[in-house]
Protein backbone atom coordinates (compact mmCIF):
# COMPACT_ATOMS: atom_id res chain seq x y z
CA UNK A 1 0.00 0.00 0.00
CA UNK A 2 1.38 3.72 -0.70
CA UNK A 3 0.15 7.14 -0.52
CA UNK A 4 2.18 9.79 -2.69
CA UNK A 5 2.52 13.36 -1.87
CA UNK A 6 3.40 16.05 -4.18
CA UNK A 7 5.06 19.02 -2.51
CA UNK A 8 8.12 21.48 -3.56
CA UNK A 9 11.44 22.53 -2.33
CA UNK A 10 12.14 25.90 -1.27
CA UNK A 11 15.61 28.10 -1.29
CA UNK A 12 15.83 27.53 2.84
CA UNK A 13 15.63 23.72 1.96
CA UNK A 14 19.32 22.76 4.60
CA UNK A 15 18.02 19.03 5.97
CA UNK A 16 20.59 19.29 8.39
CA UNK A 17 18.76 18.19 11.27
CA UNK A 18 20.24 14.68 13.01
CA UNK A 19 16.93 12.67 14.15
CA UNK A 20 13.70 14.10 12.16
CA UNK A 21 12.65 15.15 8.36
CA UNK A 22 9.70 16.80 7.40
CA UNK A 23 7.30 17.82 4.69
CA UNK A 24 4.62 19.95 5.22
CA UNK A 25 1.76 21.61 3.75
CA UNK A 26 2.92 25.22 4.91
CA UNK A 27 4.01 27.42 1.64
CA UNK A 28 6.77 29.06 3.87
CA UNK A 29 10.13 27.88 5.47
CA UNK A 30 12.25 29.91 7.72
CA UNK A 31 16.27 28.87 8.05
CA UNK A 32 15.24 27.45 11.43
CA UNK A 33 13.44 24.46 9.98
CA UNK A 34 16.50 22.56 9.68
CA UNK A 35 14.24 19.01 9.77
CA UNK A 36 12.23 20.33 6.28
CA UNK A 37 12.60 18.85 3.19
CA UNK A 38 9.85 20.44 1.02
CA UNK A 39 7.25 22.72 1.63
CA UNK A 40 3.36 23.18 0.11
CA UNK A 41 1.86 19.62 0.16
CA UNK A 42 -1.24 18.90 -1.24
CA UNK A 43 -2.18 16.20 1.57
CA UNK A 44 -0.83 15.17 4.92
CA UNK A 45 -1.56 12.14 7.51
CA UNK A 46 -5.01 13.36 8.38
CA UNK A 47 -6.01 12.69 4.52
CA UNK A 48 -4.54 9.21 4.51
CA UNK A 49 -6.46 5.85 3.67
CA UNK A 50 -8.20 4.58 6.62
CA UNK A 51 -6.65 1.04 5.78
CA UNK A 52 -3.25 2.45 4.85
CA UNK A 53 -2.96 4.31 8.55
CA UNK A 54 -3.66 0.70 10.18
CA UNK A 55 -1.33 -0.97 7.95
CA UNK A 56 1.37 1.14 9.75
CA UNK A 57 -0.08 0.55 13.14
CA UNK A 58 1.54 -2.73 13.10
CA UNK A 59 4.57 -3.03 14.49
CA UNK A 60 6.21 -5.73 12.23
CA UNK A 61 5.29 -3.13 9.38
CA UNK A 62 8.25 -2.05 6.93
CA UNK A 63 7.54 1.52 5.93
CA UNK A 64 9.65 3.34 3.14
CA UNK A 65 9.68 7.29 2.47
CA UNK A 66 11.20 7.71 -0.67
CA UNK A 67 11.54 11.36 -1.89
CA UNK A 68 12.16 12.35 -5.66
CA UNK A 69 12.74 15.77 -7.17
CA UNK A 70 15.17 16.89 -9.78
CA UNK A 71 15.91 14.18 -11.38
CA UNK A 72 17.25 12.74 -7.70
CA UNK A 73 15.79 9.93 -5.46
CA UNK A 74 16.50 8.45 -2.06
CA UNK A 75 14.65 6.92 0.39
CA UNK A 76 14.42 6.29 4.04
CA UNK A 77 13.15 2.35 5.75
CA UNK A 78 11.87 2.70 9.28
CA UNK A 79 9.09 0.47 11.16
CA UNK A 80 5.62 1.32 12.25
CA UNK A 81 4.45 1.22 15.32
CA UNK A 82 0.14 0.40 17.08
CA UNK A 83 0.27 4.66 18.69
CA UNK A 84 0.74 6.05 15.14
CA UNK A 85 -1.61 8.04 14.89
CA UNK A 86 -1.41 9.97 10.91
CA UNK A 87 -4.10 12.15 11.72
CA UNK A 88 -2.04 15.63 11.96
CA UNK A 89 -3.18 17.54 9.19
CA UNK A 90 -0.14 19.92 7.97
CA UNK A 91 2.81 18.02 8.60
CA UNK A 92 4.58 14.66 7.80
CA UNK A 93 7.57 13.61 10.49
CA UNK A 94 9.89 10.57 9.57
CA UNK A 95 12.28 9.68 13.04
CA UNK A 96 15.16 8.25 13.85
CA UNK A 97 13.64 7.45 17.71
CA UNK A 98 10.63 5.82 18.59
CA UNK A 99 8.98 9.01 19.77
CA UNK A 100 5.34 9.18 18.09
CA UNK A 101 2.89 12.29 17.86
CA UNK A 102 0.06 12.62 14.95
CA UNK A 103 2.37 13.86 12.39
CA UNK A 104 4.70 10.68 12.74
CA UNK A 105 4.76 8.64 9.96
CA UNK A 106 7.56 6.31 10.53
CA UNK A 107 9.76 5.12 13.61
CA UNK A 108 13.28 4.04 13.93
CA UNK A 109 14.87 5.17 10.76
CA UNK A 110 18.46 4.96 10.62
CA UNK A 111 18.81 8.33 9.03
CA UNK A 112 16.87 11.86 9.00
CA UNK A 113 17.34 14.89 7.15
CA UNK A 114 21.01 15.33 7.51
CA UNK A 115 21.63 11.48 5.89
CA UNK A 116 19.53 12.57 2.28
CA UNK A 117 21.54 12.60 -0.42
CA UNK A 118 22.85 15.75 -1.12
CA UNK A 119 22.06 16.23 -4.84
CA UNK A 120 18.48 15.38 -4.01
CA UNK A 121 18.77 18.31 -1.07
CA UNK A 122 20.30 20.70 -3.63
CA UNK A 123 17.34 19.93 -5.70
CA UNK A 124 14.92 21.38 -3.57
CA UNK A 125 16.58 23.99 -2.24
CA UNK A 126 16.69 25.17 -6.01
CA UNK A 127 12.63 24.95 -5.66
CA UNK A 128 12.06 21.65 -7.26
CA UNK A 129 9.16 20.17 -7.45
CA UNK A 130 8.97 16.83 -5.09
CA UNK A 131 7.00 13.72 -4.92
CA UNK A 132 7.00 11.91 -1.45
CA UNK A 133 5.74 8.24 -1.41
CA UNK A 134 5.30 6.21 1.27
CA UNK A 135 5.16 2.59 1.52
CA UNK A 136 4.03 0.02 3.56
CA UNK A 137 4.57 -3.80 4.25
C-alpha cells in the first residue's frame, strides 16, 4: 500500500537536522526548519487511507519514504508502530527514535534529514518540485 505526496522545495531547503525530516503543507520555510525537506503539500496524515494508517499501526510493518525531485531519489526504511496516529493535518515527520505524535509517519529510521543525499537536497533547495511516497509492508 502507498500514498504519494506532491510538494516542492524551497531556497531555505538545509536538511541538516540529526533525528527528524519533514514535509509539510505550509508554503513558507524559515532557516530554522533545519528538519524540512519540502514545503506546500497537497495532503498530509489526516487525509490518509483509513486502511493504509492501520497498515502502519503494526509493528512488524516495513515503511519506506522515498523522496524524488530533480531528477534525484532516495529513500528512508523505518518500522511502524500500534500509537501512530497519521491524523495531523499539515505536517509529515519521519524519526530516527521511537517518539510518536500525529504527524509521525515512521519510527526508527536509521537516518533523517542530515543522511539525504545531497544532490536530491540541492534539488529542492533550487525549488524543485517533489513527490513523497510512502510505503508500507
Amino acid at each position: 500500500m502507498e500514498e504519494v505526496i506532491r510538494a516542492r522545495g524551497h531556497e531555505n531547503v538545509r536538511a541538516e537536522h540529526a533525528s527528524t525530516f519533514e514535509v509539510t503543507t505550509d508554503d513558507y520555510l524559515t532557516p530554522a526548519g533545519d528538519c524540512i525537506l519540502a514545503i506546500d503539500a497537497d495532503r498530509a496524515p489526516a487525509d490518509f487511507d483509513p486502511a493504509f494508517v492501520e497498515a502502519c499501526q503494526d509493528s512488524d510493518a516495513t515503511i519506506t519514504v522515498a523522496i524524488e525531485a530533480g531528477g534525484c531519489r532516495d529513500s528512508v526504511t523505518g518500522r511502524g508502530d500500534p500509537d501512530l496516529e497519521l491524523t495531523n493535518e499539515r505536517s509529515a515527520v519521519g524519526r530516527t527514535s521511537d517518539y510518536v505524535d500525529d504527524r509521525t509517519i515512521v519510527n526508527d529510521a536509521p537516518f533523517a534529514a542530515a543522511g539525504f543525499d545531497r544532490d536530491l537536497v540541492d534539488a529542492l533547495a533550487d525549488g524543485a518540485e517533489a513527490t513523497v511516497t510512502i510505503t508500507v509492508e
